[in-house]
N, C-alpha and C. Protein backbone atom coordinates (compact mmCIF):
# COMPACT_ATOMS: atom_id res chain seq x y z
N UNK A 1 108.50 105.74 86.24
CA UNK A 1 108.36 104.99 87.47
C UNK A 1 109.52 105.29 88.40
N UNK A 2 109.22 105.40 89.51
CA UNK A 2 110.13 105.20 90.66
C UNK A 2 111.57 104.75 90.43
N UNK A 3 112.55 104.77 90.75
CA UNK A 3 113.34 103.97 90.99
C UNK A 3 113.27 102.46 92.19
N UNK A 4 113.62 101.36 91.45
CA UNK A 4 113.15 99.81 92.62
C UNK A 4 113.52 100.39 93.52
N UNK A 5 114.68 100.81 93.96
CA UNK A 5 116.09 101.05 95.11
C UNK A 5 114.55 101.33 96.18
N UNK A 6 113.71 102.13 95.82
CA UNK A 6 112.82 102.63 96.87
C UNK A 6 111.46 102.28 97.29
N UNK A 7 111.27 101.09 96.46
CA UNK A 7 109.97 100.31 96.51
C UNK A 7 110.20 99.91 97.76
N UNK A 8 108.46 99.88 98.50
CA UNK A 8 108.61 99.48 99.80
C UNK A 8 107.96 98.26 99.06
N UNK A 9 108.98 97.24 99.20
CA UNK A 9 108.89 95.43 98.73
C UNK A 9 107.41 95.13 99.68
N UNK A 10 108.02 95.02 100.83
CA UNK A 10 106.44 94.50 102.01
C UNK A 10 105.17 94.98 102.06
N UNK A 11 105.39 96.31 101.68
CA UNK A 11 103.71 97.09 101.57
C UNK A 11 103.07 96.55 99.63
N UNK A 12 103.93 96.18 98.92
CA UNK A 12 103.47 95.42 97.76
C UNK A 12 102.91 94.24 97.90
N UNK A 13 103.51 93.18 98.63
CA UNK A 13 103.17 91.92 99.29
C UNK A 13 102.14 92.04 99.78
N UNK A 14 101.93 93.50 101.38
CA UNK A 14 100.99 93.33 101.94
C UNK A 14 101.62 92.32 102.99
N UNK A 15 102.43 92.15 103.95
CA UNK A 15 103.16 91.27 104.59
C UNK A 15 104.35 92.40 105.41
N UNK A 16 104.14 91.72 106.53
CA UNK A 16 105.03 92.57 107.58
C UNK A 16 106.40 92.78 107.28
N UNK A 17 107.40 93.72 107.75
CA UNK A 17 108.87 92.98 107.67
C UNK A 17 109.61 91.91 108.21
N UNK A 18 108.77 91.52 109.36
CA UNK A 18 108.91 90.28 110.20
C UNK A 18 108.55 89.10 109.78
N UNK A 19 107.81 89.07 108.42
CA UNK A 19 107.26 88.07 107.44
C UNK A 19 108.02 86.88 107.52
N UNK A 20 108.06 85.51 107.55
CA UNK A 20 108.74 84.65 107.51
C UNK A 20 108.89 84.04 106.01
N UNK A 21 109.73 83.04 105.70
CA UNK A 21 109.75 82.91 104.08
C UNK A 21 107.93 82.43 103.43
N UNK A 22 107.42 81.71 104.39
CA UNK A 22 106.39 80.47 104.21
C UNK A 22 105.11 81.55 103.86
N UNK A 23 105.12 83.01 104.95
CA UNK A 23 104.10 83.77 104.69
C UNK A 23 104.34 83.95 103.31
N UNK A 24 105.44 84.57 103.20
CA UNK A 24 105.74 85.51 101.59
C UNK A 24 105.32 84.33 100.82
N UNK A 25 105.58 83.03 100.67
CA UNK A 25 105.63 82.15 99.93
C UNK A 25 103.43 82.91 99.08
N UNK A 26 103.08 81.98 100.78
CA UNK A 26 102.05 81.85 100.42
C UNK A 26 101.19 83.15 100.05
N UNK A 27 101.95 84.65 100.53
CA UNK A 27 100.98 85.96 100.14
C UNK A 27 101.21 85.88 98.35
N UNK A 28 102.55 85.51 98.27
CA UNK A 28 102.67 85.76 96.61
C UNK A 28 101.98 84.68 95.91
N UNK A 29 101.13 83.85 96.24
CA UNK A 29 100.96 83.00 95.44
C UNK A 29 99.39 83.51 95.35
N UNK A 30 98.77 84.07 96.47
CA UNK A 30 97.41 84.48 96.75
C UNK A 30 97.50 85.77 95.66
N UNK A 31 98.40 87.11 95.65
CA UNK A 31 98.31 88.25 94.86
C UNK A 31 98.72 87.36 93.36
N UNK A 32 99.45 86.40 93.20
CA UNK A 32 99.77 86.21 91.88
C UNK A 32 98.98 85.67 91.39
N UNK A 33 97.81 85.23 91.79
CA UNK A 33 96.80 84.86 91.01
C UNK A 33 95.50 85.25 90.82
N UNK A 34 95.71 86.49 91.92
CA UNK A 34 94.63 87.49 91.74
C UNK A 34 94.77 88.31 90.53
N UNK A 35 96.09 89.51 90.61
CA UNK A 35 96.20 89.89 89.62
C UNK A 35 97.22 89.62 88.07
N UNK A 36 97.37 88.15 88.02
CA UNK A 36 97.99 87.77 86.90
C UNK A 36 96.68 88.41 85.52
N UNK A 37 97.59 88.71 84.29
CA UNK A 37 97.11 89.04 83.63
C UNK A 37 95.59 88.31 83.12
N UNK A 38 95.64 87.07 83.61
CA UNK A 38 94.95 86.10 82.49
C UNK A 38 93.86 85.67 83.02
N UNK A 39 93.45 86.67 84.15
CA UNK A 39 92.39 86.76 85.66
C UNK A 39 91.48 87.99 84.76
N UNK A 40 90.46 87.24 84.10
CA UNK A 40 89.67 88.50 83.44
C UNK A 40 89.16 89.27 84.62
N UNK A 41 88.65 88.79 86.10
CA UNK A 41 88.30 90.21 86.26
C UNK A 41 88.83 90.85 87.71
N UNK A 42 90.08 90.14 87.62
CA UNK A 42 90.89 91.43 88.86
C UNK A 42 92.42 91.21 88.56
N UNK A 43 92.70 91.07 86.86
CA UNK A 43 93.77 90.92 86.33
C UNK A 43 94.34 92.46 86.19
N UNK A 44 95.66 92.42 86.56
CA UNK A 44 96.53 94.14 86.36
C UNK A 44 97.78 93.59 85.77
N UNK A 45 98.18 94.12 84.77
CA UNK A 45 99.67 93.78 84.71
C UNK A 45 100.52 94.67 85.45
N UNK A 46 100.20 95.95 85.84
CA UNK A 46 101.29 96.46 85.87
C UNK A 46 101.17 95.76 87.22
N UNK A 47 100.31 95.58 88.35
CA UNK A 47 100.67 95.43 89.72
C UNK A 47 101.03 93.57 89.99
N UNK A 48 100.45 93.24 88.83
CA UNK A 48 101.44 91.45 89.02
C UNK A 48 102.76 91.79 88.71
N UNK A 49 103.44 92.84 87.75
CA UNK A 49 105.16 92.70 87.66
C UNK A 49 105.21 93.04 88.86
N UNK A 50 105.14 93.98 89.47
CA UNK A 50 105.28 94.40 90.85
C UNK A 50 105.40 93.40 91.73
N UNK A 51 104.20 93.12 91.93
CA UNK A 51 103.95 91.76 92.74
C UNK A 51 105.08 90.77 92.41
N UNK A 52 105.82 90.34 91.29
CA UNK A 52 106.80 89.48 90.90
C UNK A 52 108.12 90.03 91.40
N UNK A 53 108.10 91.28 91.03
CA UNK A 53 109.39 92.17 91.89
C UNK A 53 109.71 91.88 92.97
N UNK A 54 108.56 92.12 93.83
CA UNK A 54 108.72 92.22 95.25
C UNK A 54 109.14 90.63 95.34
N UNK A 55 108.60 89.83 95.18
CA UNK A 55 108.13 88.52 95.82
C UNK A 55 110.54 88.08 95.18
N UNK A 56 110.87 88.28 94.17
CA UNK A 56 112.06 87.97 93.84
C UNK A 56 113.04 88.64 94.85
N UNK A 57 112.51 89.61 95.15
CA UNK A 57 113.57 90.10 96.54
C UNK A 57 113.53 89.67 97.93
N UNK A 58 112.34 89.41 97.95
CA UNK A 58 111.80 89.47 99.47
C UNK A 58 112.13 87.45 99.55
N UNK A 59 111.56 86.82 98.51
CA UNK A 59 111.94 85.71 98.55
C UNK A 59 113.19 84.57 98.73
N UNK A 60 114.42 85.68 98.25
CA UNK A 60 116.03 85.72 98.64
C UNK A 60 116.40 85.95 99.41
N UNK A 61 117.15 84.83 100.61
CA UNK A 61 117.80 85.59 101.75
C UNK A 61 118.74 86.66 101.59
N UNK A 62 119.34 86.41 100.62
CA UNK A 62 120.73 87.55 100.19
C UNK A 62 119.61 88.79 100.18
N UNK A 63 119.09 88.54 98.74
CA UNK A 63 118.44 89.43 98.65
C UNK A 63 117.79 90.37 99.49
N UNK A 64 117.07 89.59 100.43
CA UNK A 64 115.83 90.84 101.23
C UNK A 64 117.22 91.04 102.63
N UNK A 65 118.15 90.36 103.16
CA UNK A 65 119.29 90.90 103.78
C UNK A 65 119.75 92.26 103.56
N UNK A 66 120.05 92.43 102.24
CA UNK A 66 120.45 93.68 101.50
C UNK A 66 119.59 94.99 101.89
N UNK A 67 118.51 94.33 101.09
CA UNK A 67 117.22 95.31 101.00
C UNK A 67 117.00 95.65 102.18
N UNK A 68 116.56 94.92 103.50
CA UNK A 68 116.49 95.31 104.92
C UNK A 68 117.61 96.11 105.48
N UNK A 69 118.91 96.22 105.02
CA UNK A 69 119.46 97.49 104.93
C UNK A 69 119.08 98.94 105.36
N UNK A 70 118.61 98.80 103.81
CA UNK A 70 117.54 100.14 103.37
C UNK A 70 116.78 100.61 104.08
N UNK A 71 115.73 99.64 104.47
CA UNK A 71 114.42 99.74 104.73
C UNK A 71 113.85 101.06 105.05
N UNK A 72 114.20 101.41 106.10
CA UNK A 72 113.87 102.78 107.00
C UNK A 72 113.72 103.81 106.06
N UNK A 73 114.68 103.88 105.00
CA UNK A 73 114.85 104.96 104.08
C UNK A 73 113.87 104.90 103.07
N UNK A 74 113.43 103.49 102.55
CA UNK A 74 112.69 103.23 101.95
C UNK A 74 111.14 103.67 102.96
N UNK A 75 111.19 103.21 103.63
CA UNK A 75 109.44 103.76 104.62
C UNK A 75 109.36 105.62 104.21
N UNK A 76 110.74 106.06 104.64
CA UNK A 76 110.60 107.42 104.54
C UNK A 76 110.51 107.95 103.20
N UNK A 77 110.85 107.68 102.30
CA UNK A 77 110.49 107.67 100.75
C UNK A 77 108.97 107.79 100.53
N UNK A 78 108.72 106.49 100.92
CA UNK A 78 106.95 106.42 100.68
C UNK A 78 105.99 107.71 100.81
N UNK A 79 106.74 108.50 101.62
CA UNK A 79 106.37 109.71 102.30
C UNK A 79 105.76 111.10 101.94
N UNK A 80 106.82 110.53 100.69
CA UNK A 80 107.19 112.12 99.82
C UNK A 80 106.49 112.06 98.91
N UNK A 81 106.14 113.62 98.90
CA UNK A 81 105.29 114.03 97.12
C UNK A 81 106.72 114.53 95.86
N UNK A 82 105.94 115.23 95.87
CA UNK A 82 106.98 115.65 94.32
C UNK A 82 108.29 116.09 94.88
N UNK A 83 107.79 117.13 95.66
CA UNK A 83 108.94 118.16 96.55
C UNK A 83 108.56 118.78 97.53
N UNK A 84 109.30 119.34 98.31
CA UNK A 84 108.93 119.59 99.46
C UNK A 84 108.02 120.93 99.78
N UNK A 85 107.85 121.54 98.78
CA UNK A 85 106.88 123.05 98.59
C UNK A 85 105.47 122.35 98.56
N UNK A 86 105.41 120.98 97.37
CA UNK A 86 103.92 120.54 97.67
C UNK A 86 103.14 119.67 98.62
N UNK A 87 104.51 119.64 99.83
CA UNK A 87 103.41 119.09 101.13
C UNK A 87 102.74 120.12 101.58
N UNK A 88 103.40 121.51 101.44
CA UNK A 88 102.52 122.73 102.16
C UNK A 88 101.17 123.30 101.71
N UNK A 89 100.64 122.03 100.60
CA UNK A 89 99.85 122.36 99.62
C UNK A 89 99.06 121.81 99.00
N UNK A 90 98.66 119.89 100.09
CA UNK A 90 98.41 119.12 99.62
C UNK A 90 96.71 118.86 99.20
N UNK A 91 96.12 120.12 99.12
CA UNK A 91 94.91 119.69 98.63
C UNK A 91 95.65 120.28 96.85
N UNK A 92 96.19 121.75 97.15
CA UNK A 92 96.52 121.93 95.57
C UNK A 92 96.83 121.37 94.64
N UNK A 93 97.64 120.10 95.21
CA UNK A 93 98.47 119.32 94.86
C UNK A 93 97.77 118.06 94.17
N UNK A 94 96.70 117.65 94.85
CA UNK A 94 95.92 116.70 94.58
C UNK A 94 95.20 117.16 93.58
N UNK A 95 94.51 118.59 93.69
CA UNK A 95 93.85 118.85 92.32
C UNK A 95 94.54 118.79 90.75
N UNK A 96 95.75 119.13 91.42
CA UNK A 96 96.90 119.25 89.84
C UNK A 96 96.77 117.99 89.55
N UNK A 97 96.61 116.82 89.94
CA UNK A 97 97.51 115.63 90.17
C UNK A 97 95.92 114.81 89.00
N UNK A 98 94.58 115.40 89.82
CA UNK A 98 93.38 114.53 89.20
C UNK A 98 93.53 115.40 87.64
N UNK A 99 93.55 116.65 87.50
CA UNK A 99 93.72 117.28 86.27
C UNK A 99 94.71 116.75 85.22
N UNK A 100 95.35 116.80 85.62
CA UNK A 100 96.84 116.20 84.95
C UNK A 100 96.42 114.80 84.40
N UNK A 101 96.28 113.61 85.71
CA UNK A 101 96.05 112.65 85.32
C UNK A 101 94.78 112.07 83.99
N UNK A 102 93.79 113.06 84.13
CA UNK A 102 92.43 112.76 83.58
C UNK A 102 93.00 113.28 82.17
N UNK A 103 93.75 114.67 82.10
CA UNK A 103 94.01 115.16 80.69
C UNK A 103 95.42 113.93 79.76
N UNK A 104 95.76 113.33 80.77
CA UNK A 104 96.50 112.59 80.05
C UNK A 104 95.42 111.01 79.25
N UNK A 105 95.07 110.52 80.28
CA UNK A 105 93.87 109.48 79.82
C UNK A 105 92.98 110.19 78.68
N UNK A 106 92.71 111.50 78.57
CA UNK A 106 91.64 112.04 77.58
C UNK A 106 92.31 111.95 76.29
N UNK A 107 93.83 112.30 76.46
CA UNK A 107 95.21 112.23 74.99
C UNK A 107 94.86 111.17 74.94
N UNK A 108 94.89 109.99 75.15
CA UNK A 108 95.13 108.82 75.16
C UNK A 108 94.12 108.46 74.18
N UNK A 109 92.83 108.26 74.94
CA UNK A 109 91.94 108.15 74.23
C UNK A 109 91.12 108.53 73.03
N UNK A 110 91.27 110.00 72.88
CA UNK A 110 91.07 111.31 72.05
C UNK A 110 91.82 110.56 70.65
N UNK A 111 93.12 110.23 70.74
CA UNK A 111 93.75 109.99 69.58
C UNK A 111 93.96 108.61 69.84
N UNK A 112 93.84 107.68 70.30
CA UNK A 112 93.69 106.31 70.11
C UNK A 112 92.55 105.44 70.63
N UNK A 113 91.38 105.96 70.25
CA UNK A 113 89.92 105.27 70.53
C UNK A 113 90.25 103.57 71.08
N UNK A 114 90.73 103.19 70.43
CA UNK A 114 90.83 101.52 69.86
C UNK A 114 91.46 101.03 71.37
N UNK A 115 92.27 101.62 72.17
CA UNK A 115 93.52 101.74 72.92
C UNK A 115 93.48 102.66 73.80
N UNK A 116 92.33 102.94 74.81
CA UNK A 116 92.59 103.78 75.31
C UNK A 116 92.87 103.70 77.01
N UNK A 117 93.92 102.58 77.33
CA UNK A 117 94.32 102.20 78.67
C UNK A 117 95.69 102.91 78.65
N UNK A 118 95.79 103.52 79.79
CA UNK A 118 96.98 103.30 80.55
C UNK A 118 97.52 102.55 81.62
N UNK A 119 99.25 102.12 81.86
CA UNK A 119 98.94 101.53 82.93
C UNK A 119 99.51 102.35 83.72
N UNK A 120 99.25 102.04 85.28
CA UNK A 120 99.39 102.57 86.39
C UNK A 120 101.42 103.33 86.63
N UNK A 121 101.60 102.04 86.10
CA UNK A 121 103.35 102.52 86.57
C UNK A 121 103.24 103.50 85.47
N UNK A 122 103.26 103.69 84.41
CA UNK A 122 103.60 104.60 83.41
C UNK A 122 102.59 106.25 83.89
N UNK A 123 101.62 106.21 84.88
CA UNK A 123 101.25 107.35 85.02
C UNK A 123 102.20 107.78 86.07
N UNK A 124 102.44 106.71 86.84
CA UNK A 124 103.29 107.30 88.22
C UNK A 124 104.60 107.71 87.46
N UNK A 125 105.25 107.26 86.42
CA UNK A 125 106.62 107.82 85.57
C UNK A 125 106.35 109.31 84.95
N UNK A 126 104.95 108.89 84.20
CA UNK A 126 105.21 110.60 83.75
C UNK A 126 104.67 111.83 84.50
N UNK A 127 103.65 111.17 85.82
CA UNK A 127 103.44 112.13 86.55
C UNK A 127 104.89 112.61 87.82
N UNK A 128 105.44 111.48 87.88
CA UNK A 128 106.62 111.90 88.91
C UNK A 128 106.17 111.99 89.91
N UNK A 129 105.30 111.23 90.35
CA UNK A 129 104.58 111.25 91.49
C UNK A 129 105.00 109.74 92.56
N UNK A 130 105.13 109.51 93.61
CA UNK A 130 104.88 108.33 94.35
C UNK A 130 103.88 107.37 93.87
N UNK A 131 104.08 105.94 94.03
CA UNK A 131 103.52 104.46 93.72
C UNK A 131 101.88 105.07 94.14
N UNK A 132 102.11 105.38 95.79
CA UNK A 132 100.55 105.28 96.44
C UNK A 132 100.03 106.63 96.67
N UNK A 133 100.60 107.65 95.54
CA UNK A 133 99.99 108.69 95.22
C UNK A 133 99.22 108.20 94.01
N UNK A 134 99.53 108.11 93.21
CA UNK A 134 98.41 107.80 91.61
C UNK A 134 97.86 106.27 92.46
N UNK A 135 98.57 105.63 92.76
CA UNK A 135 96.92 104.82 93.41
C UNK A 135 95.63 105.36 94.37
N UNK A 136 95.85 106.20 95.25
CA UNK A 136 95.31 106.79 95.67
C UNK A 136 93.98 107.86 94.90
N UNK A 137 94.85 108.55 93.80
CA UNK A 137 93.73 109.41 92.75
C UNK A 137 93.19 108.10 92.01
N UNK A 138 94.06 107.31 91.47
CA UNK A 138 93.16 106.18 90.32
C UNK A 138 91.82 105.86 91.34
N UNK A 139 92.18 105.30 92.71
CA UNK A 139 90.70 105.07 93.34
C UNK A 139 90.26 105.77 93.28
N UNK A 140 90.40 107.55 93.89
CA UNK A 140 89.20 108.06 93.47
C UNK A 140 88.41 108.85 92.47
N UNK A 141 89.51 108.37 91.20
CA UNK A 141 88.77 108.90 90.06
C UNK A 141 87.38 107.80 89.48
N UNK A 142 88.26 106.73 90.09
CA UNK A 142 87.36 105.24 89.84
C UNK A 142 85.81 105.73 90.48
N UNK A 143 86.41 106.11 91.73
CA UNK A 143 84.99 105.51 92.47
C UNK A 143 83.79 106.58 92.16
N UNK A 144 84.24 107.90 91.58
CA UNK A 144 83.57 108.75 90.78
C UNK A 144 83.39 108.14 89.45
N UNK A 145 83.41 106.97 88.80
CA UNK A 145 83.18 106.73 87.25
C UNK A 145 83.83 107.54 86.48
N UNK A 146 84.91 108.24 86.72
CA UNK A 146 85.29 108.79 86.01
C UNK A 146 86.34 108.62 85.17
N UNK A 147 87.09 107.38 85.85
CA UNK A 147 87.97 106.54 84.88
C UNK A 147 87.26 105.13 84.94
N UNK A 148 87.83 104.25 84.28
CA UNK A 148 87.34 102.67 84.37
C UNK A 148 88.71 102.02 83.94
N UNK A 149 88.79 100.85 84.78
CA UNK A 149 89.65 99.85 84.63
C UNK A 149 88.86 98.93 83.57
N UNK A 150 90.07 98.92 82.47
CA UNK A 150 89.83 98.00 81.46
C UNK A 150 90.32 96.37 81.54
N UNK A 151 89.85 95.90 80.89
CA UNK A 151 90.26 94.11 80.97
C UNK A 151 91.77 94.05 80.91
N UNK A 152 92.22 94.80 79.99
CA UNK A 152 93.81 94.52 79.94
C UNK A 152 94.92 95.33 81.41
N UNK A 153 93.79 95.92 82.08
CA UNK A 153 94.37 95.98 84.00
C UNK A 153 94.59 97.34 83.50
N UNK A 154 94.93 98.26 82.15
CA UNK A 154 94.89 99.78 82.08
C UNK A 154 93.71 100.24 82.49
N UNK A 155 94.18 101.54 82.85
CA UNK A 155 92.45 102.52 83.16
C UNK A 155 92.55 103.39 81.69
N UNK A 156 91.11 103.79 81.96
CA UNK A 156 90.71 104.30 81.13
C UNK A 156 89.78 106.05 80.78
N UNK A 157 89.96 106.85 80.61
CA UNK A 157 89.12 108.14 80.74
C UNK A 157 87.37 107.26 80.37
N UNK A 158 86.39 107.88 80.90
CA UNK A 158 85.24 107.39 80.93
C UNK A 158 84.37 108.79 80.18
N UNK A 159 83.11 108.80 79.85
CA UNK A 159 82.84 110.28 79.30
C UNK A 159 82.43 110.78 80.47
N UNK A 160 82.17 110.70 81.71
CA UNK A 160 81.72 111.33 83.07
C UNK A 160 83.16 111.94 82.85
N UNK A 161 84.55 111.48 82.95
CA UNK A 161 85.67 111.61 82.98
C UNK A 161 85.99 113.46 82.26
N UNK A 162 85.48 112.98 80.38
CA UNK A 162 85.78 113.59 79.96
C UNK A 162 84.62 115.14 80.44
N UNK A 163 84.09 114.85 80.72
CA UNK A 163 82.84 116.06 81.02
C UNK A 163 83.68 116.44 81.80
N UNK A 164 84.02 115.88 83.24
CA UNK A 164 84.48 116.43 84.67
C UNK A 164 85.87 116.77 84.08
N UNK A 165 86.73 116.75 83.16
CA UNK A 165 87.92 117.43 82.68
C UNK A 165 87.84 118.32 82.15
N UNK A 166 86.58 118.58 81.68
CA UNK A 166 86.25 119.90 81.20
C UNK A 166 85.80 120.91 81.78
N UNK A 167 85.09 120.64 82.83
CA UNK A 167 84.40 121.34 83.95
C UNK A 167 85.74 122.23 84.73
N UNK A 168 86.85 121.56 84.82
CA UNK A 168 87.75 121.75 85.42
C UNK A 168 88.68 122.47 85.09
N UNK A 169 88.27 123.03 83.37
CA UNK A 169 89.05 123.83 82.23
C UNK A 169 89.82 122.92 81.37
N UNK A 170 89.86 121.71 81.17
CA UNK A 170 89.86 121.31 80.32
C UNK A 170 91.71 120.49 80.32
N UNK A 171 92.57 120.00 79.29
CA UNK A 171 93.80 119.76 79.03
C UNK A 171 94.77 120.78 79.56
N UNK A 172 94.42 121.56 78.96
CA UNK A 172 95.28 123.02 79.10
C UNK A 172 95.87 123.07 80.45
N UNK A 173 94.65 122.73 81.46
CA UNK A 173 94.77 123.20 82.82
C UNK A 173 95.87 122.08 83.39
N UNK A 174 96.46 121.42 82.99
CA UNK A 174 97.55 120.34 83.21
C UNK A 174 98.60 121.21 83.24
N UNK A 175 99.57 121.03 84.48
CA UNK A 175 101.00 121.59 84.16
C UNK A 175 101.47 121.19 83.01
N UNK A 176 102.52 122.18 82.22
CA UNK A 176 103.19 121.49 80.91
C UNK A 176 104.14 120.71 81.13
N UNK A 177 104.13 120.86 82.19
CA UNK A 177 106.06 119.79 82.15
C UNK A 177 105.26 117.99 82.64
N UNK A 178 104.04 118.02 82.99
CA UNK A 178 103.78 116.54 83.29
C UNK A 178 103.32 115.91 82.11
N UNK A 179 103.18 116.79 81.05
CA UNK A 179 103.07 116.25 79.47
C UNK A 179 103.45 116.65 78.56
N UNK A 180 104.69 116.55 78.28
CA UNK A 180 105.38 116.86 76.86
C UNK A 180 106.21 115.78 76.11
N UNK A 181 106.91 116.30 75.20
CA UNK A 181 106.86 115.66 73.77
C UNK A 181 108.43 114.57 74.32
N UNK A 182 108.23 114.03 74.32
CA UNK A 182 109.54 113.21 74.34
C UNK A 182 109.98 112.25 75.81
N UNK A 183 108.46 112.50 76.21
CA UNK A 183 108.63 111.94 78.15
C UNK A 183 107.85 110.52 78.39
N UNK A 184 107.54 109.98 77.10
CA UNK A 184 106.64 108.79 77.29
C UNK A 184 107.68 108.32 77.04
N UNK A 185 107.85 106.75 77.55
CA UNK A 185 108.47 105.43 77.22
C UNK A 185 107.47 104.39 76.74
N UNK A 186 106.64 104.35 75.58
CA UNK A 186 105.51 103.76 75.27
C UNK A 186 106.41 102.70 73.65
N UNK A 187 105.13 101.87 73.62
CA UNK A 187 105.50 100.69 72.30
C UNK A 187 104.98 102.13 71.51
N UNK A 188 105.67 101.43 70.26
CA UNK A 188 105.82 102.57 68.96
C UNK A 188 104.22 102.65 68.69
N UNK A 189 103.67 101.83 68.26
CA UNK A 189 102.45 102.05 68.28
C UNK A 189 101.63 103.37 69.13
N UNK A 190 102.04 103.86 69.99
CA UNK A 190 101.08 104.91 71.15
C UNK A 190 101.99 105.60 71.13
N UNK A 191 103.40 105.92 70.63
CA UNK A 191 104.19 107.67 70.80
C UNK A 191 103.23 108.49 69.97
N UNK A 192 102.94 108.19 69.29
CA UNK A 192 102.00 109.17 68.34
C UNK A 192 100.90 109.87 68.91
N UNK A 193 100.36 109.55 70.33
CA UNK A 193 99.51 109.65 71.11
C UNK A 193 99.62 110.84 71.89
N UNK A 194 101.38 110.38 72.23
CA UNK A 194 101.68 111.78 73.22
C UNK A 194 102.69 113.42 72.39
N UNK A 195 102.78 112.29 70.89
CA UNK A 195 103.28 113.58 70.11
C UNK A 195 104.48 113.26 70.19
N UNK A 196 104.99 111.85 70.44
CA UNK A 196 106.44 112.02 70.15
C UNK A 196 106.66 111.06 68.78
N UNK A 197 107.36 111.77 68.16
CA UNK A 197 108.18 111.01 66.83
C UNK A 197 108.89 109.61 67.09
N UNK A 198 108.08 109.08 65.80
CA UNK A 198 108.21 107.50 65.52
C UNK A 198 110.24 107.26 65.12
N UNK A 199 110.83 106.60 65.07
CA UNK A 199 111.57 106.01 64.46
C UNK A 199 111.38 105.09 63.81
N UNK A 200 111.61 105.12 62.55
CA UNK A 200 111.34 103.60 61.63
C UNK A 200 111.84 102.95 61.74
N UNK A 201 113.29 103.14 62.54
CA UNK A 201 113.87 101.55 62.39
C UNK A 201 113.83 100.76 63.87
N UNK A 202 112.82 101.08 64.38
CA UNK A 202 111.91 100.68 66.07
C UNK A 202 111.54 98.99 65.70
């Protein structure tokens, strides 16, 4: 995931920077109970921590003082892809990005049937990609059926998914460096998934 330093706090909210405390009050109370976990059907965890993030900064005068600092730098952040070779390249870029993403959901699933969600921040960590880049592909892998959001707010590879990853040449066709052995930060339970070695005393 990202580093916070560069989260745009207000575009999480959904609330201007001119927001007064009473809006934020009341936007966080509207997203926190949309996507709190325990909302069977528009529950996300990863985007309620978020949503809790933001709302703890933005909700602090110190706090969002600080942060409004930033800001500008933070807007211009939002901006960026990987590096600066793949703005000159951004359909290429997008194809790597649905490949990549789908062959990782297919690991997932392939070797943990039972378990086969990811969540959103952990694709944007190991893809190295921007917040509203993998939101952007998750919609439209979604809106092709080709992933599915599961109850526990992870997505999921779908078999339309796995067909259309194959069509596309398959795992292989994933850069190697957006999936290798030692780059997940996962519960012990799922390293085994991406091939990284357990520690027993976890």
């Amino acid at each position: 995931m990202a580093d916070s330093a560069l989260k745009d706090w207000y575009e999480v909210l959904q609330v201007s920077p001119r927001a007064d405390h009473e809006t934020i009050e009341r936007v966080f109370r509207y997203l926190a109970n949309r996507f709190h976990p325990d909302n069977r059907e528009t529950g996300d965890v990863d985007r309620f921590t978020e949503i809790v993030a933001a709302y703890e900064v933005l909700s602090s005068a110190a706090k969002r003082v600080k942060y409004d600092l930033s800001y500008e730098t933070v807007r211009e952040a939002r901006w960026k892809l990987f590096n600066h070779e793949s703005v000159d390249d951004n359909v290429g870029t997008d194809a790597r990005i649905r490949v990549a993403l789908l062959s990782i959901l297919y690991v997932v699933r392939r070797n943990n049937p039972g378990e086969p969600g990811v969540g959103t921040m952990e694709l944007e960590r190991l893809l190295q990609c921007p917040e509203q880049v993998i939101r952007f592909h998750v919609w439209y892998l979604r809106e092709n059926a080709w992933i599915s959001r599961l109850e526990t707010g992870y997505v999921a590879i779908t078999a339309l998914g796995v067909d259309k990853l194959f069509e596309l040449g398959g795992p292989d066709q994933a850069e190697s460096p957006l999936i290798q052995r030692g780059n997940v930060h996962t519960p012990r339970k799922q390293r085994a998934i991406f091939g990284v070695k357990t520690d027993p005393t976890d």
